[in-house]
Protein backbone atom coordinates (compact mmCIF):
# COMPACT_ATOMS: atom_id res chain seq x y z
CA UNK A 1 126.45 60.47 77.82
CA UNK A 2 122.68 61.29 78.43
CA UNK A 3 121.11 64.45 78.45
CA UNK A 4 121.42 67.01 81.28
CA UNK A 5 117.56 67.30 82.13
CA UNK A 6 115.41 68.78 85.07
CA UNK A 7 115.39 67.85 88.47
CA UNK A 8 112.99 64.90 89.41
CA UNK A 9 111.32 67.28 92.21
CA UNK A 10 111.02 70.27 89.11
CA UNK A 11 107.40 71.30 89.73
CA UNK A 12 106.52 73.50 86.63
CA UNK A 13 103.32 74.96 87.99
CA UNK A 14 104.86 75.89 91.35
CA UNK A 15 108.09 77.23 89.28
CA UNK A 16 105.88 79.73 86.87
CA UNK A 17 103.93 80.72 90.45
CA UNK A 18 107.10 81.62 91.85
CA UNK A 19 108.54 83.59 88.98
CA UNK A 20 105.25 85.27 88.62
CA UNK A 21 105.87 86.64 91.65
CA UNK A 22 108.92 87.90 91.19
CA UNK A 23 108.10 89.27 88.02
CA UNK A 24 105.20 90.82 90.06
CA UNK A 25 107.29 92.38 92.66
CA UNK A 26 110.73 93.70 90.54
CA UNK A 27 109.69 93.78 87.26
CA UNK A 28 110.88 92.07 83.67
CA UNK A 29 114.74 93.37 83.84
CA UNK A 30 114.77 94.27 87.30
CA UNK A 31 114.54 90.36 88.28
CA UNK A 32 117.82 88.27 87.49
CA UNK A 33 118.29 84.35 86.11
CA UNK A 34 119.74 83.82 89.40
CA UNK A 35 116.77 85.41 91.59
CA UNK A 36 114.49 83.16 89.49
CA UNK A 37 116.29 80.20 89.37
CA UNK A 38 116.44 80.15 93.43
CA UNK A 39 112.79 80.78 93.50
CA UNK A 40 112.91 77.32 91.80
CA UNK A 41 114.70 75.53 94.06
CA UNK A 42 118.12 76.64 93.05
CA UNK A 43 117.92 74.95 90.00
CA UNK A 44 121.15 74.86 87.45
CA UNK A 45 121.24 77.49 84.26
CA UNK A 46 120.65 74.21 82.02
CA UNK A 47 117.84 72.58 84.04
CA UNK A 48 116.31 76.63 83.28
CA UNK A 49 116.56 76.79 80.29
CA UNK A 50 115.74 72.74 79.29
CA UNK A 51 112.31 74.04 81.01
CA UNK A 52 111.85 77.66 79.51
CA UNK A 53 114.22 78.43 76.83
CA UNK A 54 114.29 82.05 77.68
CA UNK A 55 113.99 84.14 80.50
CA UNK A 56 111.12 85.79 78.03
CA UNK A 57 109.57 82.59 77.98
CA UNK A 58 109.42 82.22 81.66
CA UNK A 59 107.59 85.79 81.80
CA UNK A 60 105.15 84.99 78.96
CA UNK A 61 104.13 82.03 81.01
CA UNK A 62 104.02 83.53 84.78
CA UNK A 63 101.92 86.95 82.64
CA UNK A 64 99.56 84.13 81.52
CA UNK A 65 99.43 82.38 84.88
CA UNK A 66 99.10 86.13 86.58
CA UNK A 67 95.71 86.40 83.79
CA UNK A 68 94.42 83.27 84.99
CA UNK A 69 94.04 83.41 88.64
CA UNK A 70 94.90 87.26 90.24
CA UNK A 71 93.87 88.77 86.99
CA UNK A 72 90.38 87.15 87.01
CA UNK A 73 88.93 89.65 88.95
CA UNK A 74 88.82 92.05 85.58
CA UNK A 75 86.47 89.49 84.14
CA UNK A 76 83.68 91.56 86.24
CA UNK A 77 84.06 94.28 83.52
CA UNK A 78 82.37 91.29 80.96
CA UNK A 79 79.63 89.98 83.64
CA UNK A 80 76.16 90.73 81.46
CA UNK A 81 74.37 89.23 84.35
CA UNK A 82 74.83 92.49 86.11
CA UNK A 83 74.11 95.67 84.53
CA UNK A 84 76.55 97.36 83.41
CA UNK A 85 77.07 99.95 86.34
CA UNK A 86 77.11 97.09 88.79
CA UNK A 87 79.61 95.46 86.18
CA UNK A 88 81.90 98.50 86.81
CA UNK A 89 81.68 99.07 90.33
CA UNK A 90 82.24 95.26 90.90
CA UNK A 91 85.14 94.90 88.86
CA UNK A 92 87.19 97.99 90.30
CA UNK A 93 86.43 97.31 94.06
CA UNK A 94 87.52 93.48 93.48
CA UNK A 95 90.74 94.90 91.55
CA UNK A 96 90.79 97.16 94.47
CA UNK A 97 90.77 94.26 96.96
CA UNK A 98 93.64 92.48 94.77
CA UNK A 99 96.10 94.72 94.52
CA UNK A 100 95.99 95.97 98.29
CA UNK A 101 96.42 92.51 99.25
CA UNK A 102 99.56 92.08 101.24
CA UNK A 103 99.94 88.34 100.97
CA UNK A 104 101.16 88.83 97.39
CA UNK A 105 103.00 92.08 95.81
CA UNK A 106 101.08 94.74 95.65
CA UNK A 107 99.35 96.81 92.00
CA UNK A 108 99.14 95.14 89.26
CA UNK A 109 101.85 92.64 87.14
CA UNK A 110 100.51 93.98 83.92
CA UNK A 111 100.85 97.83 84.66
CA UNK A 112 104.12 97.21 86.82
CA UNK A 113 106.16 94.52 85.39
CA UNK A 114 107.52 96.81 82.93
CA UNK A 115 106.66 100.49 83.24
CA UNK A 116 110.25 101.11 82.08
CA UNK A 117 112.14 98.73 79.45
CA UNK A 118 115.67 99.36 77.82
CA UNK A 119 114.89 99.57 73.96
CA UNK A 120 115.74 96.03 73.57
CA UNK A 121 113.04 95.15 76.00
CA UNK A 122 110.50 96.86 73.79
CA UNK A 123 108.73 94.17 73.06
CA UNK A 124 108.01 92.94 76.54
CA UNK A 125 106.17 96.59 77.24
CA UNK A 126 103.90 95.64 73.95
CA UNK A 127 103.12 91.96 75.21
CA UNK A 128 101.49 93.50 78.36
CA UNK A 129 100.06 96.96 76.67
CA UNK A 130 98.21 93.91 74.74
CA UNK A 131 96.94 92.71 77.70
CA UNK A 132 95.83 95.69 79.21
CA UNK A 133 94.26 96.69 75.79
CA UNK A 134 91.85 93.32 76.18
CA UNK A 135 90.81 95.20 79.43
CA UNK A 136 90.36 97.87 77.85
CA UNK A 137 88.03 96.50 75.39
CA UNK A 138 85.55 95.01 78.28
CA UNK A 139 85.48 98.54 80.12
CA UNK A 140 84.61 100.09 76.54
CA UNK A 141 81.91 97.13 75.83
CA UNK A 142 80.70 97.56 79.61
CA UNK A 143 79.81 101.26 78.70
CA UNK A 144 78.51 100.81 75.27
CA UNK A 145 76.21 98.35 76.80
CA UNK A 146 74.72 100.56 78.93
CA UNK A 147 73.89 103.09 76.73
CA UNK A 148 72.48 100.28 74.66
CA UNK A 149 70.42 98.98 77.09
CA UNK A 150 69.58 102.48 78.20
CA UNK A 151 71.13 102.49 81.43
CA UNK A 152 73.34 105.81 80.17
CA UNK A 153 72.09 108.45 77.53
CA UNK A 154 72.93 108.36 73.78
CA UNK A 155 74.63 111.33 74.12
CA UNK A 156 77.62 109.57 76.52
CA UNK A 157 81.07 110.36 75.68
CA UNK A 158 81.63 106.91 75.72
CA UNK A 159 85.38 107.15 74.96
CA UNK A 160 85.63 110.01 77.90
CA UNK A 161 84.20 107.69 79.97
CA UNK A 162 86.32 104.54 79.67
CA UNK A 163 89.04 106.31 80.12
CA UNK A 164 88.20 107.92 83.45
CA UNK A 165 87.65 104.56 84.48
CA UNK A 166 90.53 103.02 82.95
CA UNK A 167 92.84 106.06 84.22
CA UNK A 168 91.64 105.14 87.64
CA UNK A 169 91.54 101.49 87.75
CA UNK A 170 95.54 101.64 86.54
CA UNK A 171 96.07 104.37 89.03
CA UNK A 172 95.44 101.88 91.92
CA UNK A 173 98.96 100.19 91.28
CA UNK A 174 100.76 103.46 92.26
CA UNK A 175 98.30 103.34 95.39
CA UNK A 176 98.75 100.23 96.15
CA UNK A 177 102.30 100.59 95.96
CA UNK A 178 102.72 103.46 98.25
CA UNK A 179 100.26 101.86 100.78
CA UNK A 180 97.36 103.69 100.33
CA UNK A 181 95.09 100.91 101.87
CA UNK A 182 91.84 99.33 100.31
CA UNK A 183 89.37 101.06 102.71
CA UNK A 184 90.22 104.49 100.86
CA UNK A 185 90.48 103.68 97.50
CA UNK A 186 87.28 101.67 97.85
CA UNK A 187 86.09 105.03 99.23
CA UNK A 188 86.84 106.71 96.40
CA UNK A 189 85.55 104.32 94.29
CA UNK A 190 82.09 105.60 95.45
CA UNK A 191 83.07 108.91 94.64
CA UNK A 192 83.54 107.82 91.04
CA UNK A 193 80.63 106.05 90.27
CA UNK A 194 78.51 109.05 91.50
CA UNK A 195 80.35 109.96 87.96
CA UNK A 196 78.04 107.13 86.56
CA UNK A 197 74.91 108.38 88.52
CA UNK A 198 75.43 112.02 87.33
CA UNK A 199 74.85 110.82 83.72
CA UNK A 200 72.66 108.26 83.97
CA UNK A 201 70.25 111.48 85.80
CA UNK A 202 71.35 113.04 82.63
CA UNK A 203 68.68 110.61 80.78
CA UNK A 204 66.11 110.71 82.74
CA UNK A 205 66.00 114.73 82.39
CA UNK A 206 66.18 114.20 78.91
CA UNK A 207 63.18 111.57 78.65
């Protein structure tokens, strides 16, 4: 008797795009095998699982399709052809832009897919704290750049200052989320890079 396998029409691509979503918009354990598998065109338990294995699986692929086309807009953070101020600003209004976007869930899948996790669902918490921490690592290389390059003083607080902007670029996916729109946080955006400003004056008064 052959093999149960997946439909002929089975897209993969479109089937991780649609689970991302979902992911997106309920979370890891908030989102069912049957929610998912009707995003996919109501395909059968076996035809899931012949194509994922798990519904872990399935997340670890829709995280890494998230990474690869919403998430680009972090890559700003890493842009040396800007300086490193214009690095910031650009890669928080365009995260801005993103996650206030109402043609797709609103925050961000990496800071919302799994805020809370039973303690068998540790693990999915620590695949996207991972991801953030890459993030993480570009804001802190953004800054230490420009004190390098002289743009901030020597005397920046350099971990004080990634994590202002790190507190505030997660904070937008409890914005988003309550419909705070894109005009004011990208107002407030302003507000925090006159944070930037303030220190960079610091150098020249120290010159």
């Amino acid at each position: 008797m052959p093999r149960t396998g997946r439909p002929r029409a089975f897209n993969r691509d479109e089937a991780v795009a649609a689970a991302m979503v979902l992911f997106w918009e309920h979370g890891f354990e908030s989102t069912s095998l049957a929610q998912l598998r009707a995003a996919m065109g109501n395909i059968s338990a076996a035809s899931f699982y012949a194509a994922f294995d798990s519904k872990e699986s399935l997340f670890r692929e829709a995280v890494d399709k998230y990474i690869s086309t919403y998430g680009q807009v972090s890559e700003s953070f890493r842009d040396t052809s800007l300086t490193s101020k214009a690095a910031m600003e650009q890669g928080l209004r365009q995260s801005a832009r993103v996650q206030t976007d109402r043609s797709h869930p609103l925050g961000c899948l990496l800071v919302l897919s799994a805020v809370n996790c039973s303690p068998e669902q540790h693990h999915i918490q620590e695949i996207l704290a991972k991801e953030r921490e890459r993030v993480h690592g570009w804001l802190n290389d953004c800054i230490e750049r420009a004190v390098a390059n002289g743009e901030l003083p020597d005397s920046t607080d350099v971990p004080m200052l990634v994590t202002l902007f790190e507190t505030f670029l997660r904070g937008i996916s409890l914005q988003a989320r309550d419909g705070v729109p894109y005009e004011t946080i990208d107002a407030a955006i302003t507000q925090l890079m006159n944070v930037w400003d303030t220190i960079s004056a610091k150098r020249h008064r120290d010159d």
